[in-house]
C-alpha atoms as a PDB file:
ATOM      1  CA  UNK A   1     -57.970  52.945  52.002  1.00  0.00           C
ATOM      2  CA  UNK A   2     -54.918  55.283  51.980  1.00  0.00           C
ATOM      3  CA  UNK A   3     -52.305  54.831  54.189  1.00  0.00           C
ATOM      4  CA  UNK A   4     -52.962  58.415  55.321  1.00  0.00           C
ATOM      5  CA  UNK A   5     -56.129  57.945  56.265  1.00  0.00           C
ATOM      6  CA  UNK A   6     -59.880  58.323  54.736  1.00  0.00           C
ATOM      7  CA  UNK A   7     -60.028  61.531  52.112  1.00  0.00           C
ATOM      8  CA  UNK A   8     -62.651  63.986  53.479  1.00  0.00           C
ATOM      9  CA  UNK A   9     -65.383  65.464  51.800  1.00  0.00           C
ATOM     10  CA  UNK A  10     -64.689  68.542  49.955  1.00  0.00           C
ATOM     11  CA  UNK A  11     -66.855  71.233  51.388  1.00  0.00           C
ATOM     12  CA  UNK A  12     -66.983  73.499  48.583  1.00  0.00           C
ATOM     13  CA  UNK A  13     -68.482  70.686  46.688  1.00  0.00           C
ATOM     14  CA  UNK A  14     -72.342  70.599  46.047  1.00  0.00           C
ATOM     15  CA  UNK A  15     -73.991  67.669  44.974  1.00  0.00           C
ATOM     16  CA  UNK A  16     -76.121  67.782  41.337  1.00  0.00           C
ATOM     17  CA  UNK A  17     -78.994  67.097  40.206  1.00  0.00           C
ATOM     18  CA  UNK A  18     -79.236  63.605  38.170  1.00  0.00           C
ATOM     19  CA  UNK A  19     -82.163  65.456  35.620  1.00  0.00           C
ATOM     20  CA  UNK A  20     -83.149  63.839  32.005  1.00  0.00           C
ATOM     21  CA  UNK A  21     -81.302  67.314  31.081  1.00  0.00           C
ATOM     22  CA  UNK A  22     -77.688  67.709  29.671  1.00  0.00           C
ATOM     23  CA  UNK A  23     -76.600  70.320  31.840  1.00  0.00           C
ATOM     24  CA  UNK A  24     -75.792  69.297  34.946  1.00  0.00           C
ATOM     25  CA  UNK A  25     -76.845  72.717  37.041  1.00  0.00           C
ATOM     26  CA  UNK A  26     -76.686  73.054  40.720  1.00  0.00           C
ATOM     27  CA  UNK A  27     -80.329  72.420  42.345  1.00  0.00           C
ATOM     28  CA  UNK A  28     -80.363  73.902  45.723  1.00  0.00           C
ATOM     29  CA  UNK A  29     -83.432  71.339  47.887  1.00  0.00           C
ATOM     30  CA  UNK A  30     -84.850  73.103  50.312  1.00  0.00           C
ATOM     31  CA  UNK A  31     -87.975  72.167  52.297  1.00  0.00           C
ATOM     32  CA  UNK A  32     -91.051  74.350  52.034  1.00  0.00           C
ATOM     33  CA  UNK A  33     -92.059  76.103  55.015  1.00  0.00           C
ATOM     34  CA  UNK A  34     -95.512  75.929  56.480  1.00  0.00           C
ATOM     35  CA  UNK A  35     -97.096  78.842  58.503  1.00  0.00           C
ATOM     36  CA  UNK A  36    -100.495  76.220  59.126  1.00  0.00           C
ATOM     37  CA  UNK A  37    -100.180  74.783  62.461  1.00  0.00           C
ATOM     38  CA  UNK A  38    -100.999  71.004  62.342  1.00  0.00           C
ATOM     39  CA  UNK A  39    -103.397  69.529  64.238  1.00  0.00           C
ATOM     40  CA  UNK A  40    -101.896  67.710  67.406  1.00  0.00           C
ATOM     41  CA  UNK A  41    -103.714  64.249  68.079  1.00  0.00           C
ATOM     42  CA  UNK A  42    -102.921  61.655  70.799  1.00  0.00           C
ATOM     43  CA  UNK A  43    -105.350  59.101  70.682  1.00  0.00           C
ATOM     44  CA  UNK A  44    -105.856  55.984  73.329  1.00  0.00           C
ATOM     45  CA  UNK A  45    -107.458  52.822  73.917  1.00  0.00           C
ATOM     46  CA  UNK A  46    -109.181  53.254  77.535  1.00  0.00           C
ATOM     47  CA  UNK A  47    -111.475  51.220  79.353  1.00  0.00           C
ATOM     48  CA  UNK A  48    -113.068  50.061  75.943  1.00  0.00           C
ATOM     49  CA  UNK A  49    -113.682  53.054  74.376  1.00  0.00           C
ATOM     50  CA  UNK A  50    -110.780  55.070  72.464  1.00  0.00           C
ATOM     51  CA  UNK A  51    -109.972  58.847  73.582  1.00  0.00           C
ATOM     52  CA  UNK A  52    -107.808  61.189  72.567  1.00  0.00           C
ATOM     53  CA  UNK A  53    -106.640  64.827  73.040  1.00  0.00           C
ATOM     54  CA  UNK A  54    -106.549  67.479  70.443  1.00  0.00           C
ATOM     55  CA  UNK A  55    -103.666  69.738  71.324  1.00  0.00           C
ATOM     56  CA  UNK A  56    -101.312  72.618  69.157  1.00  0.00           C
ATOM     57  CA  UNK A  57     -97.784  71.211  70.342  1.00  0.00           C
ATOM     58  CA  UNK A  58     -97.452  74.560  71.831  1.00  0.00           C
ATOM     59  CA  UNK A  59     -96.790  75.208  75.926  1.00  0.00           C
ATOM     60  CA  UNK A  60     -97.996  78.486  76.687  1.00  0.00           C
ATOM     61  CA  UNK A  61    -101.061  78.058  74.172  1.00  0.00           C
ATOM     62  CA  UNK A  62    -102.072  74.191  75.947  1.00  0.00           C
ATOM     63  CA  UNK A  63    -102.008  75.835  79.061  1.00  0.00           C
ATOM     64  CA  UNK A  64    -105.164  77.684  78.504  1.00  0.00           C
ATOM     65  CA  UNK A  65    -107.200  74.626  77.319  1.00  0.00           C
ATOM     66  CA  UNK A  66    -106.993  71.542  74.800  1.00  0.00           C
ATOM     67  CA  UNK A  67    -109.660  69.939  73.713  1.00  0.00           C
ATOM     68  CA  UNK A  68    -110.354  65.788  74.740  1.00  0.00           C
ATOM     69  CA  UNK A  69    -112.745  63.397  72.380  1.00  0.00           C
ATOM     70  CA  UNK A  70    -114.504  60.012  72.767  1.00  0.00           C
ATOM     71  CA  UNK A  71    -115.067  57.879  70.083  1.00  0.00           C
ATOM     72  CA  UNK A  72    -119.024  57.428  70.030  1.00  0.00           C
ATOM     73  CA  UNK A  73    -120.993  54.742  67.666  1.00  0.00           C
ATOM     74  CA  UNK A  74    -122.185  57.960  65.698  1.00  0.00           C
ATOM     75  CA  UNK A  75    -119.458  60.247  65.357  1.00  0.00           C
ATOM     76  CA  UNK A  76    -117.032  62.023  67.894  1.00  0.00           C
ATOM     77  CA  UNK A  77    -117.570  63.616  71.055  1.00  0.00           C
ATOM     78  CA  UNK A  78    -115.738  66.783  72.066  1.00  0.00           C
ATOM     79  CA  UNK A  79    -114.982  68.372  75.142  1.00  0.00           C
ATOM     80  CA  UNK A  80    -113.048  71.458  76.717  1.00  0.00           C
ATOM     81  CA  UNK A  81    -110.398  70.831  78.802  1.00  0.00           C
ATOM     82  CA  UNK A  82    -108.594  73.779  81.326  1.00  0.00           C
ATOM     83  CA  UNK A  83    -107.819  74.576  84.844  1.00  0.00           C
ATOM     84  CA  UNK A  84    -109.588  77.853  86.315  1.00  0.00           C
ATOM     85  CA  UNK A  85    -107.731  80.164  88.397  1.00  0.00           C
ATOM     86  CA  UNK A  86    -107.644  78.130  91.541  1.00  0.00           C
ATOM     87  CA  UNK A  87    -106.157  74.748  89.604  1.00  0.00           C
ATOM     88  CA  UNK A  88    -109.795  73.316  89.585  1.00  0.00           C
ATOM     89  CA  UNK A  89    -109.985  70.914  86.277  1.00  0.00           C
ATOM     90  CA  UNK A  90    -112.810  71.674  83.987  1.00  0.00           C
ATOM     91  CA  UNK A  91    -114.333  69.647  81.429  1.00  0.00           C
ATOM     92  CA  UNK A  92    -117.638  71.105  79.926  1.00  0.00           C
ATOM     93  CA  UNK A  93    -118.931  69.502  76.938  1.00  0.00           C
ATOM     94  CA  UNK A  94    -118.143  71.246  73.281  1.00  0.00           C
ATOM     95  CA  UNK A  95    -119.882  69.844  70.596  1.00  0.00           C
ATOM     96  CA  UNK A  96    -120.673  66.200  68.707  1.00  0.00           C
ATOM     97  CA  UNK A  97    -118.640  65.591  65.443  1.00  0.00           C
ATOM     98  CA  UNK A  98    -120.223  63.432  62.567  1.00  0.00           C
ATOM     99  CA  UNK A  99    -117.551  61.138  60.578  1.00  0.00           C
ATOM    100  CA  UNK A 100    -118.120  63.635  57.756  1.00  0.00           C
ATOM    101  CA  UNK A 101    -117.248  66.638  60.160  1.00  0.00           C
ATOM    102  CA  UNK A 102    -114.927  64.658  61.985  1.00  0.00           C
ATOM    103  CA  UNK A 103    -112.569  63.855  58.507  1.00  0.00           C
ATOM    104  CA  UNK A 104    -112.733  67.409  57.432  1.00  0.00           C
ATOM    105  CA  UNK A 105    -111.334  68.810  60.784  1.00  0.00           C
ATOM    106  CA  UNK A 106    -108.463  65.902  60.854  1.00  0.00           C
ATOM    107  CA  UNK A 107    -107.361  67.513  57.616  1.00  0.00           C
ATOM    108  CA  UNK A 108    -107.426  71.417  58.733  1.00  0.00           C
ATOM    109  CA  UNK A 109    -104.851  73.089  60.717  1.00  0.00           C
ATOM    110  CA  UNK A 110    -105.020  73.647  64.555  1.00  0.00           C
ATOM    111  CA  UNK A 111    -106.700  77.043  63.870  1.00  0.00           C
ATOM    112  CA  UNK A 112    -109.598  75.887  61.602  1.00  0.00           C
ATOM    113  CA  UNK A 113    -110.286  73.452  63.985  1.00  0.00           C
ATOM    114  CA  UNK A 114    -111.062  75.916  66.448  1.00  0.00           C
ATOM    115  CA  UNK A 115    -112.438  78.122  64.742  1.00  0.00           C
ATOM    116  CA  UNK A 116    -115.235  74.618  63.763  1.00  0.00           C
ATOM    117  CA  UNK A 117    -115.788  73.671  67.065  1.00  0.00           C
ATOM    118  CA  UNK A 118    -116.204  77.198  68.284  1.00  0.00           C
ATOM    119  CA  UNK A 119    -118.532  77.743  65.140  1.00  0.00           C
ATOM    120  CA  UNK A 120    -120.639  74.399  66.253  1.00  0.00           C
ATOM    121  CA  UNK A 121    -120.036  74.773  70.188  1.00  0.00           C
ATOM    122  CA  UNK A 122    -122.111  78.108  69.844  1.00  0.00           C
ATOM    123  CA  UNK A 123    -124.788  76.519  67.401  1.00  0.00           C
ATOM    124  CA  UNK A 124    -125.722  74.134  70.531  1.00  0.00           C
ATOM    125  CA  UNK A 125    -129.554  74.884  72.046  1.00  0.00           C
ATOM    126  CA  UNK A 126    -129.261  71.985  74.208  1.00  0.00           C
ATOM    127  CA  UNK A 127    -128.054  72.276  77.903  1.00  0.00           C
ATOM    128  CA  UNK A 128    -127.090  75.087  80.129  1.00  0.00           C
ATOM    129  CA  UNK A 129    -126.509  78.241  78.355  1.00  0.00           C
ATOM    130  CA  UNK A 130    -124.311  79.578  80.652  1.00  0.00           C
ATOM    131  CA  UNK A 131    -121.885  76.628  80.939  1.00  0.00           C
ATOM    132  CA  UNK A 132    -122.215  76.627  76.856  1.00  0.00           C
ATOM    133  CA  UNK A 133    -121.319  79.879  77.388  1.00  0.00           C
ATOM    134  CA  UNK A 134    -118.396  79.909  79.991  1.00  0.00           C
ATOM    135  CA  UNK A 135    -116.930  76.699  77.645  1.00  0.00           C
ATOM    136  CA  UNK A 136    -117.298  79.481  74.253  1.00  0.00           C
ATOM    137  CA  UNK A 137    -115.708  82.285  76.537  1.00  0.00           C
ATOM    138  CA  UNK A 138    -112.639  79.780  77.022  1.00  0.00           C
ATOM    139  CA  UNK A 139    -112.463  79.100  73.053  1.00  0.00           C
ATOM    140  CA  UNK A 140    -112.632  82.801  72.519  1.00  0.00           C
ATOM    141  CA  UNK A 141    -109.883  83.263  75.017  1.00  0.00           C
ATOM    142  CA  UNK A 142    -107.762  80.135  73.214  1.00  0.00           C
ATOM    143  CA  UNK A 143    -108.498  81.872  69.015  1.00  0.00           C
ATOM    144  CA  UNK A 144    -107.347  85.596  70.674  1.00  0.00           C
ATOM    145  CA  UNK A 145    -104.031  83.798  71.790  1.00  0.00           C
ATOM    146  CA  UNK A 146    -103.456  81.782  68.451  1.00  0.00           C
ATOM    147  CA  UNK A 147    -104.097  85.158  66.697  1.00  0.00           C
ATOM    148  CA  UNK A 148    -101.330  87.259  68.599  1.00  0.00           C
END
């Protein structure tokens, strides 16, 4: 070490790219931005069943609804999840995911999976139509805020 000290780095100085080529020219690395949201999952080991929530990492757009699962022996079990106007929790079942279906939504974006449990949420012909209905009215709700 110098008596003066340690030499700092120069800033002017870029580092170079150690290519198989001859010239030594001046790679800028950047990292390439996404626009696709990625899917937010928090998964947990409850009273012997595993949960989780499906979220977007985003506040404003979580405070509308997210969307909880169960791990089932058949596939995955999806639910809404939001507060009405007085604070009241809600929970109304969404739709049932098959491993197959489950795999290809894990590897979509926050919108796309939306957009597939919306798509199989109104496909449903079991249960009350008007809670399957209040439950697609919140989904609606959650794609017109993603889309703004």
């Amino acid at each position: 070490m110098p008596p003066f000290g340690p030499i700092p780095p120069d800033p002017g100085r870029q580092k170079r790219s150690m290519s198989s080529s001859s010239d030594a020219s001046i790679t800028p690395k950047r990292k390439s931005q996404k626009t696709k949201k990625q899917l937010k999952l928090i998964v947990r080991q409850g009273k012997g069943s595993k949960s989780g929530t499906i979220s977007s990492g985003v506040k404003e757009v979580d405070s509308l609804c997210t969307f909880t699962l169960r791990v089932t022996d058949n596939g995955r079990r999806i639910h809404l999840r939001y507060r009405d106007e007085n604070g009241k929790r809600h929970y109304p079942y969404a739709c049932h995911l098959v491993p197959a279906e489950w795999r290809t939504l894990a590897r979509r974006g926050y919108r796309s999976a939306v957009e597939m449990i919306a798509a199989k949420t109104a496909a449903r012909t079991d249960g009350d139509p008007a809670k399957i209905e209040m439950a697609l009215d919140r989904i609606r709700l959650l794609q017109a805020t993603l889309d703004e």
